[in-house]
PDB file of N, CA and C in Angstrom:
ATOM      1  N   UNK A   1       4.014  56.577 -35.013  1.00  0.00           N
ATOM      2  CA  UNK A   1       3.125  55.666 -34.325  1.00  0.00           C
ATOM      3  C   UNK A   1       3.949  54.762 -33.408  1.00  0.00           C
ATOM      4  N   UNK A   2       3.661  54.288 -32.192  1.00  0.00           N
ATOM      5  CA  UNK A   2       3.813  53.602 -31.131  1.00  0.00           C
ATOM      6  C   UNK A   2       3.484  52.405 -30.986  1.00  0.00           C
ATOM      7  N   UNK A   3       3.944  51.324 -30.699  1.00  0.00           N
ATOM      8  CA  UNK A   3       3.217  50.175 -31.079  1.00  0.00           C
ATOM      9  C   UNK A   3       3.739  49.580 -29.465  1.00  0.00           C
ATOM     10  N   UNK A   4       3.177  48.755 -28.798  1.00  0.00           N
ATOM     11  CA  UNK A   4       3.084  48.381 -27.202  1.00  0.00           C
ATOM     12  C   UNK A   4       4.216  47.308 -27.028  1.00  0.00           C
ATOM     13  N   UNK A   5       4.367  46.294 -28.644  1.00  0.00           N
ATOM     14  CA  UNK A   5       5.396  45.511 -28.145  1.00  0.00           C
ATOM     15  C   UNK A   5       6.471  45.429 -29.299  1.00  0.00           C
ATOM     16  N   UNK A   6       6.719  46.603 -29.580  1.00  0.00           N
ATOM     17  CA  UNK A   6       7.541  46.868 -30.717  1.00  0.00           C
ATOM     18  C   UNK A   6       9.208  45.687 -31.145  1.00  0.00           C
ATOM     19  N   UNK A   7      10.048  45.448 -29.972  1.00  0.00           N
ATOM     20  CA  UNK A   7      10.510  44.081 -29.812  1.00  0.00           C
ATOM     21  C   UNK A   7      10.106  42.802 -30.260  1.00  0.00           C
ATOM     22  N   UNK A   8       9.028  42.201 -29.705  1.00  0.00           N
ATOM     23  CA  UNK A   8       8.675  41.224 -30.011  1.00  0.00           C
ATOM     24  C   UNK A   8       7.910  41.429 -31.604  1.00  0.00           C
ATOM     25  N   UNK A   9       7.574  42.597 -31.864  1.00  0.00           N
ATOM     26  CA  UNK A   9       7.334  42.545 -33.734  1.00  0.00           C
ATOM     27  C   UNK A   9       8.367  42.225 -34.475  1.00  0.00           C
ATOM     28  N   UNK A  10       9.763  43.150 -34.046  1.00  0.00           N
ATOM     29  CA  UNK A  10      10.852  43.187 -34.986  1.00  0.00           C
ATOM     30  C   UNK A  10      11.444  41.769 -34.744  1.00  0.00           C
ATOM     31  N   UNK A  11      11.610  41.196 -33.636  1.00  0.00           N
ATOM     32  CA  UNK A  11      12.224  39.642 -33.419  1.00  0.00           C
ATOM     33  C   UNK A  11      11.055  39.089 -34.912  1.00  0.00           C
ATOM     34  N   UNK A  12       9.652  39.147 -34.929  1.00  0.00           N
ATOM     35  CA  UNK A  12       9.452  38.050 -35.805  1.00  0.00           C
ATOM     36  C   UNK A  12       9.382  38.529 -36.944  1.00  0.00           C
ATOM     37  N   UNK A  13       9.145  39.584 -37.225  1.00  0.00           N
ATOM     38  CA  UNK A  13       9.968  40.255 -38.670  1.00  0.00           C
ATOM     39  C   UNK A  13      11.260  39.757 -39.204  1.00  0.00           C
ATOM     40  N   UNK A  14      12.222  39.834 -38.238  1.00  0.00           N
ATOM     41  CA  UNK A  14      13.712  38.783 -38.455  1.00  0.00           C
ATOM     42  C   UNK A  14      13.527  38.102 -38.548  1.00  0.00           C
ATOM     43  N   UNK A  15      12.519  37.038 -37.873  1.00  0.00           N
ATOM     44  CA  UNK A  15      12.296  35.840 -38.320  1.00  0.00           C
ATOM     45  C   UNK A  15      12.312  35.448 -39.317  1.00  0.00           C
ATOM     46  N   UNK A  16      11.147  35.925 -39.946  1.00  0.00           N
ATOM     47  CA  UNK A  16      10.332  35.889 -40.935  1.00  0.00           C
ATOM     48  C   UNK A  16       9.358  34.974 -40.521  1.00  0.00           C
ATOM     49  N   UNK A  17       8.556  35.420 -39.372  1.00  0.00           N
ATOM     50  CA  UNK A  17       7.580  34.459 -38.986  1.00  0.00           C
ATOM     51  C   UNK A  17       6.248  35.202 -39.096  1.00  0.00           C
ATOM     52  N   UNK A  18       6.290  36.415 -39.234  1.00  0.00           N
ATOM     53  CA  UNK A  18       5.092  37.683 -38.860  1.00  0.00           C
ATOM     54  C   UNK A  18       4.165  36.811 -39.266  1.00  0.00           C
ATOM     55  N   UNK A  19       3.742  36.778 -40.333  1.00  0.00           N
ATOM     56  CA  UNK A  19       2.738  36.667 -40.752  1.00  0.00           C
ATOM     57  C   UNK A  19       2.307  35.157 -40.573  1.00  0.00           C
ATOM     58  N   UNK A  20       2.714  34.272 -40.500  1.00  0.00           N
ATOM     59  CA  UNK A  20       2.248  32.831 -39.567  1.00  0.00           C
ATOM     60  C   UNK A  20       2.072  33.129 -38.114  1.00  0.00           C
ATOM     61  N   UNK A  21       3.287  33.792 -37.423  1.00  0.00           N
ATOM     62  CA  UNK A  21       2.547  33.986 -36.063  1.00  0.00           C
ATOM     63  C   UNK A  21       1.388  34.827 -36.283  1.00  0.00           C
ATOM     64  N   UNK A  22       0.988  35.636 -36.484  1.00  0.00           N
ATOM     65  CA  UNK A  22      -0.455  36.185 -36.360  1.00  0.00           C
ATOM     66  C   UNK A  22      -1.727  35.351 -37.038  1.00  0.00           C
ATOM     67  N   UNK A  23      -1.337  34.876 -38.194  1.00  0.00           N
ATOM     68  CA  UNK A  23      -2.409  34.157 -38.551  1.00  0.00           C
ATOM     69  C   UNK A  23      -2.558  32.723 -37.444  1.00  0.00           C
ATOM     70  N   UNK A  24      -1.242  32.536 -36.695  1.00  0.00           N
ATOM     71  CA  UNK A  24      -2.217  31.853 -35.445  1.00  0.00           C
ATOM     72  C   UNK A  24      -2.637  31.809 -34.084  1.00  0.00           C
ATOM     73  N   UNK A  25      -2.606  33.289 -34.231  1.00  0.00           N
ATOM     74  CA  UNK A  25      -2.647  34.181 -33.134  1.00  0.00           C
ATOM     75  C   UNK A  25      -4.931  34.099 -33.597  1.00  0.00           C
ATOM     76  N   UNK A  26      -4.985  34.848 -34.976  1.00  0.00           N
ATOM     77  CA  UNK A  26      -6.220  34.662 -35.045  1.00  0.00           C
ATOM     78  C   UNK A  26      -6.830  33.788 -34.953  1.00  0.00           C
ATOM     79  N   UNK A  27      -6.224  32.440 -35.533  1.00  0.00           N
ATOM     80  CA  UNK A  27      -6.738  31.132 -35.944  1.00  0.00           C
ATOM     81  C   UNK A  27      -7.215  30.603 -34.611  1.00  0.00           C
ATOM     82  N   UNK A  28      -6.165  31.184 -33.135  1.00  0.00           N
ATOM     83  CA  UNK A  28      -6.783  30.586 -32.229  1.00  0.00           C
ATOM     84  C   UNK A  28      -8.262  31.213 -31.356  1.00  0.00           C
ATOM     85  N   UNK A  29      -8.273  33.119 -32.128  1.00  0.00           N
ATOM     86  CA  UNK A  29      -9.295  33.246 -31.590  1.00  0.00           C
ATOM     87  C   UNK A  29     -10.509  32.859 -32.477  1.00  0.00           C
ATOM     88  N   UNK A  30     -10.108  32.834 -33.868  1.00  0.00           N
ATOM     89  CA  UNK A  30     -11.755  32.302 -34.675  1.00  0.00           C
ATOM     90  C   UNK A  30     -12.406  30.896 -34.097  1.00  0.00           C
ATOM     91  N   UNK A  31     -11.111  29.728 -33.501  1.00  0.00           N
ATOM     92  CA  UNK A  31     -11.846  28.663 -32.968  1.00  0.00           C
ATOM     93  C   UNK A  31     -12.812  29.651 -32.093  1.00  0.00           C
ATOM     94  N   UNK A  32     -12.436  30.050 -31.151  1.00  0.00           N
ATOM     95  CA  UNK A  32     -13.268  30.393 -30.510  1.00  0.00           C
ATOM     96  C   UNK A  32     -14.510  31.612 -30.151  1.00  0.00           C
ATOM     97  N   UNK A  33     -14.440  32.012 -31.281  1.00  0.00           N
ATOM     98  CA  UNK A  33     -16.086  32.790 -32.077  1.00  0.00           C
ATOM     99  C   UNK A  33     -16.753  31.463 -32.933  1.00  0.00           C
ATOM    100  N   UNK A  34     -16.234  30.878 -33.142  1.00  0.00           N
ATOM    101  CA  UNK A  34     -16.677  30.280 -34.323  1.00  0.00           C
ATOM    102  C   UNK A  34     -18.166  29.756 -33.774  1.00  0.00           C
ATOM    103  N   UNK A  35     -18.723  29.353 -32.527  1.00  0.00           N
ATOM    104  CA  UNK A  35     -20.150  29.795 -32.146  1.00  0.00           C
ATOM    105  C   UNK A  35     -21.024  30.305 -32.882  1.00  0.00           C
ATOM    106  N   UNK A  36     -20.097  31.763 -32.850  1.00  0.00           N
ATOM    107  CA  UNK A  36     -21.566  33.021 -33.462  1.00  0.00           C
ATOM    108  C   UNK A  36     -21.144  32.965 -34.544  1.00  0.00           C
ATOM    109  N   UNK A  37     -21.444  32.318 -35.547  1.00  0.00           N
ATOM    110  CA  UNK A  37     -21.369  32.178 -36.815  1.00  0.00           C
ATOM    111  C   UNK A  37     -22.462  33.216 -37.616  1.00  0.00           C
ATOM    112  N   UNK A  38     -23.645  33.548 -36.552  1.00  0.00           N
ATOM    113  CA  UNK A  38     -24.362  34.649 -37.144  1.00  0.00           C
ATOM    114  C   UNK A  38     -23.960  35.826 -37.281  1.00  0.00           C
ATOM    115  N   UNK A  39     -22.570  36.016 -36.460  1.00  0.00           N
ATOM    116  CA  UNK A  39     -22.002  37.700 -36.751  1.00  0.00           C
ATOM    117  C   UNK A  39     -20.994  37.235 -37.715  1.00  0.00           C
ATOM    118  N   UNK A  40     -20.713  36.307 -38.791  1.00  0.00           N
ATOM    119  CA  UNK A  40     -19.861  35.967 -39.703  1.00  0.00           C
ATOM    120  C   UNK A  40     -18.139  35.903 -39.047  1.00  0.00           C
ATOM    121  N   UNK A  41     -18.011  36.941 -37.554  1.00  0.00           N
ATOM    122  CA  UNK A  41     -16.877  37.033 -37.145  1.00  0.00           C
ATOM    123  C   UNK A  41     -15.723  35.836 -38.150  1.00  0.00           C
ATOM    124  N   UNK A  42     -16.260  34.490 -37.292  1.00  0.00           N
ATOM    125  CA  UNK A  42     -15.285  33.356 -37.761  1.00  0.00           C
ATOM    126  C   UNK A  42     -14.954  33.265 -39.101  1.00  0.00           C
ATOM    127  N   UNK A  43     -15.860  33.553 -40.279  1.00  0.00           N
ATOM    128  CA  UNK A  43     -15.923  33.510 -41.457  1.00  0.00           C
ATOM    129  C   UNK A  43     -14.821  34.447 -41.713  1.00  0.00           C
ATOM    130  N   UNK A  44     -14.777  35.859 -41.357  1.00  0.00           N
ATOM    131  CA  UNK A  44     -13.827  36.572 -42.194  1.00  0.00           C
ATOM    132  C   UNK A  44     -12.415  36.435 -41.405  1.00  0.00           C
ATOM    133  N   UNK A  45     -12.746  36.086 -39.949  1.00  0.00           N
ATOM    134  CA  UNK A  45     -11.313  35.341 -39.752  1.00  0.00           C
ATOM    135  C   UNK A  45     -10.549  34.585 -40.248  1.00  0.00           C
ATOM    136  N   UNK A  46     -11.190  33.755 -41.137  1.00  0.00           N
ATOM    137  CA  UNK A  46     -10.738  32.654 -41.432  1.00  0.00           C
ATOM    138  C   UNK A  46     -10.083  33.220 -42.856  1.00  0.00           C
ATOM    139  N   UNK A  47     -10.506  33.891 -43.496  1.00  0.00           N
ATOM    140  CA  UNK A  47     -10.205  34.521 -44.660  1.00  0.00           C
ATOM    141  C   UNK A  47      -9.021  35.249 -44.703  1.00  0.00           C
ATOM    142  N   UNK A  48      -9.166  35.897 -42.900  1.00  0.00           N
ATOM    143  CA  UNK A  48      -7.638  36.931 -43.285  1.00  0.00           C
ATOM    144  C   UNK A  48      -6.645  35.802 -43.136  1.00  0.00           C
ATOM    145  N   UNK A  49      -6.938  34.598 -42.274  1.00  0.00           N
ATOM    146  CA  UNK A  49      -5.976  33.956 -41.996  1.00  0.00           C
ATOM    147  C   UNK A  49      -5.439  33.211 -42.804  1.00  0.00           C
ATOM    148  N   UNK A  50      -6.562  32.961 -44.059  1.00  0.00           N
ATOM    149  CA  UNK A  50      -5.761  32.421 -45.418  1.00  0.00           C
ATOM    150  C   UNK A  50      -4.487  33.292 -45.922  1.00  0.00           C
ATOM    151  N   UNK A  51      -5.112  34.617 -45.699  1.00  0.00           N
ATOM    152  CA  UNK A  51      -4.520  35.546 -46.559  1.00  0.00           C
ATOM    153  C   UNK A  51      -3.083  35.633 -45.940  1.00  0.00           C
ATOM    154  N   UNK A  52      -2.787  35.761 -45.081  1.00  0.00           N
ATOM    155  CA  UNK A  52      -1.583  35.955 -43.343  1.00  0.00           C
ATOM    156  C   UNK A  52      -0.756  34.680 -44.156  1.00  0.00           C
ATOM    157  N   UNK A  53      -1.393  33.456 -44.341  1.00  0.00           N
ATOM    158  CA  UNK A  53      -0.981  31.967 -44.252  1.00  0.00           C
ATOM    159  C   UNK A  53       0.309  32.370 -45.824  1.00  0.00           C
ATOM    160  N   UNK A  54      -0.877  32.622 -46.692  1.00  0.00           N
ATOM    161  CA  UNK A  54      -0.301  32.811 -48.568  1.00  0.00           C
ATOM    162  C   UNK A  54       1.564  34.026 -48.273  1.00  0.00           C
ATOM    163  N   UNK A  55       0.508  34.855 -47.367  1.00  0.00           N
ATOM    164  CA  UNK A  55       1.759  35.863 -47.276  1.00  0.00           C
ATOM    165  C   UNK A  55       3.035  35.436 -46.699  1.00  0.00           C
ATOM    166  N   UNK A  56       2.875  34.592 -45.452  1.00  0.00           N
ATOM    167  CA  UNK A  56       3.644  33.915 -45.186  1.00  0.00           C
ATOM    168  C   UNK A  56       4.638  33.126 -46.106  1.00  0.00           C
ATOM    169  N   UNK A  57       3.854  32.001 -47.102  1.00  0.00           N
ATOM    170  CA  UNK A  57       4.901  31.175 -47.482  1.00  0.00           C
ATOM    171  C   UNK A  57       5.279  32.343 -48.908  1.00  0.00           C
ATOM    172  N   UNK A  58       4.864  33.555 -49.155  1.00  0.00           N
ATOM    173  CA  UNK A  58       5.132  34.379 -50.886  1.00  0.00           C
ATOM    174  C   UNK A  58       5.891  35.148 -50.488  1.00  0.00           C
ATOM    175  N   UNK A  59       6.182  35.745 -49.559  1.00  0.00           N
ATOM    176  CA  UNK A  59       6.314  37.272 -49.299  1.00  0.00           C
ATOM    177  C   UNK A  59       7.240  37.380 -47.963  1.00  0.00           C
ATOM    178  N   UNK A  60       8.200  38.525 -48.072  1.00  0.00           N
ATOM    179  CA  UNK A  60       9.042  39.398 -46.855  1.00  0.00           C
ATOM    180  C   UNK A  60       8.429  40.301 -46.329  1.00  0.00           C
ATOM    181  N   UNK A  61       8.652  41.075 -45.308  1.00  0.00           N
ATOM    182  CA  UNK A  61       8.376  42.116 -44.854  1.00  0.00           C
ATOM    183  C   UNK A  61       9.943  42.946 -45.035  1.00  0.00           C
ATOM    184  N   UNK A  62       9.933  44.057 -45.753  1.00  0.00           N
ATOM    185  CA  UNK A  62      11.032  44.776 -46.103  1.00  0.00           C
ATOM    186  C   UNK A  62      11.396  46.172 -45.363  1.00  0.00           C
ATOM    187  N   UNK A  63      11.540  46.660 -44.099  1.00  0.00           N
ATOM    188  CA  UNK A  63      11.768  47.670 -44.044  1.00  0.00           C
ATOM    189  C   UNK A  63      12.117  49.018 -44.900  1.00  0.00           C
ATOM    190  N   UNK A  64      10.919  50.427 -44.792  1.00  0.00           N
ATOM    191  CA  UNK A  64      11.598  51.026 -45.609  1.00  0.00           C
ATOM    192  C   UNK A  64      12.425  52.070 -45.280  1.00  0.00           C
ATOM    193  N   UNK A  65      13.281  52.553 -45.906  1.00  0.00           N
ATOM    194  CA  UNK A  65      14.280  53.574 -45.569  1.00  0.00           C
ATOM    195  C   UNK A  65      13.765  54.966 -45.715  1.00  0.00           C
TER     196      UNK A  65
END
């Protein structure tokens, strides 16, 4: 599989930022669904972004061999 910005993943993998940068990568688009609250969109955004947040401060991302 191919991924478009494969660089800028592995920089925050080294980081160890992955999973905070994306959860506020979403966080900034659920502000802005958060409107249509009738398609729940924002709701389960908000959920993965707990989840992104937990992983962040518990967890590595480990390359496997």
């Amino acid at each position: 599989m191919k991924i478009k910005n494969e660089d800028n993943l592995k920089f925050h993998i080294k980081s160890n930022d992955y999973f905070g940068t994306l959860a506020t990568v979403l966080s900034l688009q659920e502000q802005n669904l958060s409107e249509y609250k009738k398609f729940k969109v924002s709701e389960i955004l908000k959920s993965k972004i707990d989840e992104l947040m937990y992983l962040q401060k518990n967890y590595k991302i480990i390359k496997k061999l």
